[in-house]
PDB file of N, CA and C in Angstrom:
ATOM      1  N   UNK A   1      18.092   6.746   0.986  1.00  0.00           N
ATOM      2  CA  UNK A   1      17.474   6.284  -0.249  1.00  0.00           C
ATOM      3  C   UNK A   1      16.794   7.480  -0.919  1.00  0.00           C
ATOM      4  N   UNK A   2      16.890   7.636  -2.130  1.00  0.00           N
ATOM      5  CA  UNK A   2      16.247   8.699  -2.911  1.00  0.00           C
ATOM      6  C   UNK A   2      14.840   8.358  -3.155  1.00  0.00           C
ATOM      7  N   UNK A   3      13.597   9.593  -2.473  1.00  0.00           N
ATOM      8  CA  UNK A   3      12.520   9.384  -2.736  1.00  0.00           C
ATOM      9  C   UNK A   3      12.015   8.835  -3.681  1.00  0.00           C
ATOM     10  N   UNK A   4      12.842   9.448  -4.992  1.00  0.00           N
ATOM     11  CA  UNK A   4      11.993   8.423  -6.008  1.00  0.00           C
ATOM     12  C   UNK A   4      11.992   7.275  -6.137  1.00  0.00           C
ATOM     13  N   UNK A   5      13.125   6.621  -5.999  1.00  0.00           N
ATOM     14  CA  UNK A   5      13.746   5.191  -5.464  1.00  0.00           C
ATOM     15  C   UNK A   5      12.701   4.464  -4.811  1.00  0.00           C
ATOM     16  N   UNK A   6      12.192   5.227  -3.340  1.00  0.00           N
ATOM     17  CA  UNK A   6      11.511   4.655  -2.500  1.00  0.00           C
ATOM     18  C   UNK A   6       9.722   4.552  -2.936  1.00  0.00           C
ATOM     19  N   UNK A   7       9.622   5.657  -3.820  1.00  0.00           N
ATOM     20  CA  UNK A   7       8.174   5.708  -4.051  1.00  0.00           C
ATOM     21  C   UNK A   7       7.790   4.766  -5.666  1.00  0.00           C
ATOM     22  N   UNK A   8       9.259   4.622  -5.838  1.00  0.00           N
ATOM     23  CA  UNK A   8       8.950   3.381  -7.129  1.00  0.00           C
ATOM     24  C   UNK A   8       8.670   1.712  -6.136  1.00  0.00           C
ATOM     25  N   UNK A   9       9.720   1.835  -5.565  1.00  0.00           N
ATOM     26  CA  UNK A   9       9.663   0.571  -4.386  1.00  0.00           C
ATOM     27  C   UNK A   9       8.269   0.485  -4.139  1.00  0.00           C
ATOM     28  N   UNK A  10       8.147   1.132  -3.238  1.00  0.00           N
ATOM     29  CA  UNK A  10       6.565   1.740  -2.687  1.00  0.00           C
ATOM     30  C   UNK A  10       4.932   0.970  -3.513  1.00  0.00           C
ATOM     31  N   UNK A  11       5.140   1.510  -4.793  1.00  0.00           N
ATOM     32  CA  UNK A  11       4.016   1.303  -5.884  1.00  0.00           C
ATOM     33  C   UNK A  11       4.163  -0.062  -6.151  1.00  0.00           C
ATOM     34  N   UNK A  12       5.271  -0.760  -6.070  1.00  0.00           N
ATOM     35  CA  UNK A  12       5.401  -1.635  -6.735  1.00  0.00           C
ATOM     36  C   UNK A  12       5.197  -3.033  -5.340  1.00  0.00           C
ATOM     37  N   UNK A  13       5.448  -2.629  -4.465  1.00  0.00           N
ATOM     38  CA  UNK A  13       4.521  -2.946  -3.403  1.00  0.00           C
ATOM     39  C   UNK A  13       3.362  -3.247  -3.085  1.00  0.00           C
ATOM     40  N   UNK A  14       2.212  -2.125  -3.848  1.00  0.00           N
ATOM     41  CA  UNK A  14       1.272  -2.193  -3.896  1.00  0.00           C
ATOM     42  C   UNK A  14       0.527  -3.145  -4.983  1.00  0.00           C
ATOM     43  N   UNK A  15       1.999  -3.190  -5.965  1.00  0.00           N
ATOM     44  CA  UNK A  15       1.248  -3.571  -6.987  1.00  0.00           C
ATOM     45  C   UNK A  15       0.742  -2.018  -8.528  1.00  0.00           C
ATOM     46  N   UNK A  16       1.490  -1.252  -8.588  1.00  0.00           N
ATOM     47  CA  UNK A  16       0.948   0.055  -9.399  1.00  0.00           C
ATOM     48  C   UNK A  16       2.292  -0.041 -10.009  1.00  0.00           C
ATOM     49  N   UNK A  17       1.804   1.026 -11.164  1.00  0.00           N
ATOM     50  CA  UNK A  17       3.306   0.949 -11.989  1.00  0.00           C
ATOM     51  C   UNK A  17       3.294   2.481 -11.670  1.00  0.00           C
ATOM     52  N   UNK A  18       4.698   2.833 -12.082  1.00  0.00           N
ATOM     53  CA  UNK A  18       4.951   4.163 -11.872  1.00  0.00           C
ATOM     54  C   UNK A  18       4.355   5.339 -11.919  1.00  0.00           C
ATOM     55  N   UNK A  19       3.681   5.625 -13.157  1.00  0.00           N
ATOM     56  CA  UNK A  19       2.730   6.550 -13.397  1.00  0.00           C
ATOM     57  C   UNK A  19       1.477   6.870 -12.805  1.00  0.00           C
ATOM     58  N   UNK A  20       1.217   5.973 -11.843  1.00  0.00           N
ATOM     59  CA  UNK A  20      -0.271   5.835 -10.840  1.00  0.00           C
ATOM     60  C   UNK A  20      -0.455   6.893 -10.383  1.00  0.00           C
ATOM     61  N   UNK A  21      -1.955   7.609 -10.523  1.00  0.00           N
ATOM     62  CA  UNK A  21      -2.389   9.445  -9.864  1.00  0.00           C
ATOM     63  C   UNK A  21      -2.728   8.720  -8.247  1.00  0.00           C
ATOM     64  N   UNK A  22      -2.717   9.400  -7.962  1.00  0.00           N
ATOM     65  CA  UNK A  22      -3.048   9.828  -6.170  1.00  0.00           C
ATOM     66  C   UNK A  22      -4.612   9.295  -6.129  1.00  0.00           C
ATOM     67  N   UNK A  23      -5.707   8.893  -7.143  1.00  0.00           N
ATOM     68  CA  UNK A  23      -6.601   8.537  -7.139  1.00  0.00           C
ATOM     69  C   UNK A  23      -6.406   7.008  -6.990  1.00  0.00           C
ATOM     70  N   UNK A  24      -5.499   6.412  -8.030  1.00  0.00           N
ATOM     71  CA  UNK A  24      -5.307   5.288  -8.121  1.00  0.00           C
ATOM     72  C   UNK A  24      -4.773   4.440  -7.038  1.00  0.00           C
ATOM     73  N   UNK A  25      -3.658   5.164  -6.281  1.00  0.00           N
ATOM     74  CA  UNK A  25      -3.428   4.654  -5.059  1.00  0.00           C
ATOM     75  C   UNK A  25      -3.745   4.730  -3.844  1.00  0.00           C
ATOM     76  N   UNK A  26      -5.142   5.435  -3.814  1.00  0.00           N
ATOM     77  CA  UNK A  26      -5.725   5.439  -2.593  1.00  0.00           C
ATOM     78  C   UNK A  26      -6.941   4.051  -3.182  1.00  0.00           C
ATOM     79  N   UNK A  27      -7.145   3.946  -4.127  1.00  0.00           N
ATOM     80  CA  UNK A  27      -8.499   2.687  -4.947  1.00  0.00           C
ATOM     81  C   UNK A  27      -7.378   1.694  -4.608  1.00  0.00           C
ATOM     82  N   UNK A  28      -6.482   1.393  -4.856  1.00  0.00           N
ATOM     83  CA  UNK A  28      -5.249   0.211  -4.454  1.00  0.00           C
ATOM     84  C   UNK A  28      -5.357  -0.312  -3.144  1.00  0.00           C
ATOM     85  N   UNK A  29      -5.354   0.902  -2.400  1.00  0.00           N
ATOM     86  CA  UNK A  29      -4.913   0.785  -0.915  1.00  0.00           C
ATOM     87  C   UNK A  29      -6.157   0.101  -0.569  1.00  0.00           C
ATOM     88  N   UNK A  30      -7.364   0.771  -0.489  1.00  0.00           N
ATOM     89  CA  UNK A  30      -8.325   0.561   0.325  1.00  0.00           C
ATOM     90  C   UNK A  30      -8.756  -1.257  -0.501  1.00  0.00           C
ATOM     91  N   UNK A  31      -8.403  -1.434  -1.929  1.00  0.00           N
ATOM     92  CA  UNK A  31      -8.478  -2.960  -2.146  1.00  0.00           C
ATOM     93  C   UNK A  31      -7.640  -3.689  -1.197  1.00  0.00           C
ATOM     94  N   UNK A  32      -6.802  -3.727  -1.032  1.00  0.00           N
ATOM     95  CA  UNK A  32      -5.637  -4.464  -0.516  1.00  0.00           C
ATOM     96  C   UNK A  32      -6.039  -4.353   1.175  1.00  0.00           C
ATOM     97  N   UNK A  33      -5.956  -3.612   1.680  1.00  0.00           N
ATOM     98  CA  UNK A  33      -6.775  -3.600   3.411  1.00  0.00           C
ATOM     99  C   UNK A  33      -7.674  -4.391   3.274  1.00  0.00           C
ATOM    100  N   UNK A  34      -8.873  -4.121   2.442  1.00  0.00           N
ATOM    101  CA  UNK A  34      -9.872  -5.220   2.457  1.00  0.00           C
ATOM    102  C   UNK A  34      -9.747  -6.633   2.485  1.00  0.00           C
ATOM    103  N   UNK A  35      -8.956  -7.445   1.481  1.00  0.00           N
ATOM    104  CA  UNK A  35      -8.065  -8.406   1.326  1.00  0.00           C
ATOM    105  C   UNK A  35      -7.199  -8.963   2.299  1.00  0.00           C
ATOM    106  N   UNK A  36      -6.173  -8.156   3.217  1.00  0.00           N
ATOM    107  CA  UNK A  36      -5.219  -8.580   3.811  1.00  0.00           C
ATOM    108  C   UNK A  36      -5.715  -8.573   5.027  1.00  0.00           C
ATOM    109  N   UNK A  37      -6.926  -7.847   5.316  1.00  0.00           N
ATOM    110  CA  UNK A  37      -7.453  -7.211   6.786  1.00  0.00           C
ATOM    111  C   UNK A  37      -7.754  -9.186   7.585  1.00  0.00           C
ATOM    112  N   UNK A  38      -7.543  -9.164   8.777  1.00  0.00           N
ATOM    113  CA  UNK A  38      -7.613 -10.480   9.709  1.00  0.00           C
ATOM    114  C   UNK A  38      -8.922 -10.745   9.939  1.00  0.00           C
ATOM    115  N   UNK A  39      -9.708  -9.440   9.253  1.00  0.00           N
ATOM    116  CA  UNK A  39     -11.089  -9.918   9.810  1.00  0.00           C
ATOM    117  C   UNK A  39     -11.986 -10.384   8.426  1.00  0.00           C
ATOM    118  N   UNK A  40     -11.136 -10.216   7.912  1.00  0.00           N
ATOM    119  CA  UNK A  40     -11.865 -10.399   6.374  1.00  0.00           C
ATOM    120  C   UNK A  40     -11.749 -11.658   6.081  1.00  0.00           C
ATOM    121  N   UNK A  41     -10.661 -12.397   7.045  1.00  0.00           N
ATOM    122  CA  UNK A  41      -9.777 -13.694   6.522  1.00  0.00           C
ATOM    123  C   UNK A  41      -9.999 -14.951   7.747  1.00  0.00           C
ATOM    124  N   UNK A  42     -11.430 -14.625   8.391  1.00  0.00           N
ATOM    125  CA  UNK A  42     -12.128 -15.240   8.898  1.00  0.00           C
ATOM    126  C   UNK A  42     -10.896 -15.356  10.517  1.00  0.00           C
ATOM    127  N   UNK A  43     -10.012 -13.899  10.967  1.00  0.00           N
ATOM    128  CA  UNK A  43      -9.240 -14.411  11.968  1.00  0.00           C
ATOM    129  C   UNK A  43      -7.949 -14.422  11.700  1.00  0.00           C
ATOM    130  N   UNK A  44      -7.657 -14.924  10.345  1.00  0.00           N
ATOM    131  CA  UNK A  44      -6.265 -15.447  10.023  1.00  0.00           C
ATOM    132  C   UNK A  44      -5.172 -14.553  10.375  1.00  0.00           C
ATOM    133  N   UNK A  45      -4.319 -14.541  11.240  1.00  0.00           N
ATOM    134  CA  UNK A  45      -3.512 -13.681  11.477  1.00  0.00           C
ATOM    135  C   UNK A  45      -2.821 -13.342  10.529  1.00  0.00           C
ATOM    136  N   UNK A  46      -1.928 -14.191   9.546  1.00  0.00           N
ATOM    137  CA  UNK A  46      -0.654 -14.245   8.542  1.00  0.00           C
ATOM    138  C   UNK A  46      -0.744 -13.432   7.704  1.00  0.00           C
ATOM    139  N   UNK A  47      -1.979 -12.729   7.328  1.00  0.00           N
ATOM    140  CA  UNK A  47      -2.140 -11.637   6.763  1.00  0.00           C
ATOM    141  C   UNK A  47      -1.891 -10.317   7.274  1.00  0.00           C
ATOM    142  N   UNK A  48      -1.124 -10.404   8.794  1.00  0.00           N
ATOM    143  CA  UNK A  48      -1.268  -9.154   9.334  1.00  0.00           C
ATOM    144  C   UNK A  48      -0.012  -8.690   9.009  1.00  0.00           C
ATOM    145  N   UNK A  49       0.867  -9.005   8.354  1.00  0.00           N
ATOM    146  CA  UNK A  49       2.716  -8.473   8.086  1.00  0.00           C
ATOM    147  C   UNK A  49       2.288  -7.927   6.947  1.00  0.00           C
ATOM    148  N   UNK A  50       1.213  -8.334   5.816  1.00  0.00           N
ATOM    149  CA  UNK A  50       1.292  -7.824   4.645  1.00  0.00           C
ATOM    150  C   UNK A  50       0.277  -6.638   4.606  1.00  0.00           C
ATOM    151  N   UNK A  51      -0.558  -6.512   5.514  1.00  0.00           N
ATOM    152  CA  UNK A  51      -1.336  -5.474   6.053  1.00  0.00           C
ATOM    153  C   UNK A  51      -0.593  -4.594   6.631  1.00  0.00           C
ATOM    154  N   UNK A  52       0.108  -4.820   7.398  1.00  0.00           N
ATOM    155  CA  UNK A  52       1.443  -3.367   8.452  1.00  0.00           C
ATOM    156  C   UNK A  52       2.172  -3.116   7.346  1.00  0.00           C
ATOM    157  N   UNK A  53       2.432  -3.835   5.889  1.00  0.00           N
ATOM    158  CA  UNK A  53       3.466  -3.436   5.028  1.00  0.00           C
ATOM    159  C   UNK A  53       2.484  -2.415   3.817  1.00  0.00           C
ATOM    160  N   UNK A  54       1.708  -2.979   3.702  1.00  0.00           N
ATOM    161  CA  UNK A  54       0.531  -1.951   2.744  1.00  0.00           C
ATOM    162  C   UNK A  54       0.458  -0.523   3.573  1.00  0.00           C
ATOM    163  N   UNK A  55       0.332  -0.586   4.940  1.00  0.00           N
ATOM    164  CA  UNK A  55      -0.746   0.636   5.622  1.00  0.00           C
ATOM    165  C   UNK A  55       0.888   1.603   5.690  1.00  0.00           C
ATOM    166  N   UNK A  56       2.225   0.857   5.941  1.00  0.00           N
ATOM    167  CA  UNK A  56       3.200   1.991   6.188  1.00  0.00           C
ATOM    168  C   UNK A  56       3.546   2.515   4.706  1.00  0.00           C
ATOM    169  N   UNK A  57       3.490   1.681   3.693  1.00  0.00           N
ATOM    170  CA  UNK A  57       3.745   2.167   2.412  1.00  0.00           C
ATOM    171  C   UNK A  57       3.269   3.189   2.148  1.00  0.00           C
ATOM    172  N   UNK A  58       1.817   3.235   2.103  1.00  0.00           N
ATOM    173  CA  UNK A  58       0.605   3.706   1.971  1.00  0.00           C
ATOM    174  C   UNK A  58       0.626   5.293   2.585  1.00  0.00           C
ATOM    175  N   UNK A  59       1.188   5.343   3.966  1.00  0.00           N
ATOM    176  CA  UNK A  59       1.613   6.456   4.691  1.00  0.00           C
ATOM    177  C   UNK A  59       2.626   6.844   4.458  1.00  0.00           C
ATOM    178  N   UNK A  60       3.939   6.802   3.855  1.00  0.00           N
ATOM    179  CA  UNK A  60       4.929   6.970   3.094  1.00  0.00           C
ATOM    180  C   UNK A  60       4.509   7.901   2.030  1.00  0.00           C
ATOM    181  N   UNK A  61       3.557   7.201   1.087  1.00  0.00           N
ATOM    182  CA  UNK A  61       3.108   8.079  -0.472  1.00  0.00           C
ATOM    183  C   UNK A  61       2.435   9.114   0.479  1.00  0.00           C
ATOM    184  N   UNK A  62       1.593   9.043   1.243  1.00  0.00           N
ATOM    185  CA  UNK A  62       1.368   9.983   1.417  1.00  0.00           C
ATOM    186  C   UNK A  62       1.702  11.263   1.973  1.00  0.00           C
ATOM    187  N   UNK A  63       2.792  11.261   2.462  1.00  0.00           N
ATOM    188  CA  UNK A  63       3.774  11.543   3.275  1.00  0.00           C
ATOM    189  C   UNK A  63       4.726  12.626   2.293  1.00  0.00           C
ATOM    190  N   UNK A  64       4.958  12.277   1.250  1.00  0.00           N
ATOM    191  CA  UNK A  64       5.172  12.521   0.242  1.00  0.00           C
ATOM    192  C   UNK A  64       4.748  13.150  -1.058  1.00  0.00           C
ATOM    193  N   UNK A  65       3.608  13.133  -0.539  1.00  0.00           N
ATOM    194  CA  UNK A  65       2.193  13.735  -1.765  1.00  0.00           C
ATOM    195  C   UNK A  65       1.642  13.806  -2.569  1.00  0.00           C
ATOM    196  N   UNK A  66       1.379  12.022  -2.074  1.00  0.00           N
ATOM    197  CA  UNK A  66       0.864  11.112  -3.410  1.00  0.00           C
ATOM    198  C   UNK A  66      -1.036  10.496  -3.074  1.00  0.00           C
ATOM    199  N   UNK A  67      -1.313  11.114  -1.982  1.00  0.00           N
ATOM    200  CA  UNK A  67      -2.366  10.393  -1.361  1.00  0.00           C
ATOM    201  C   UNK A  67      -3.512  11.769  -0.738  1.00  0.00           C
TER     202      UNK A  67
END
C-alpha cells in the first residue's frame, strides 16, 4: 500500500482530514484514548478494539513523521 494511501486511511480513522499538522494529531489521539480507554468507560471492555485501532494508527503516523 502506498504511504500516502495509508496515512490518508490512517487520519481518517482518527477522524482528521488530510491536511492535519503533527500538532493536531497528537490533540486527536490523546482525545480519543481518553474516550475509548476501558477505564474511562467504567470497565467496558468493547471499547478496547477501537482503542488497539487508534494506538496502532497513531504509531504508524508516527512512524512516518507525522507525530
Amino acid at each position: 500500500m502506498c504511504v500516502l494511501l495509508a496515512v490518508t486511511l490512517i487520519l481518517d480513522t482518527l477522524g482528521l482530514e488530510v491536511g492535519a499538522t503533527s500538532q493536531q494529531v497528537k490533540m486527536r489521539f490523546k482525545e480519543l484514548v481518553k474516550r475509548h480507554h476501558p477505564d474511562a468507560n467504567g470497565g467496558d471492555r468493547s471499547t478496547e478494539d477501537r482503542l488497539v485501532e487508534i494506538i496502532q494508527s497513531y504509531n504508524y503516523l508516527k512512524s512516518v513523521g507525522f507525530g
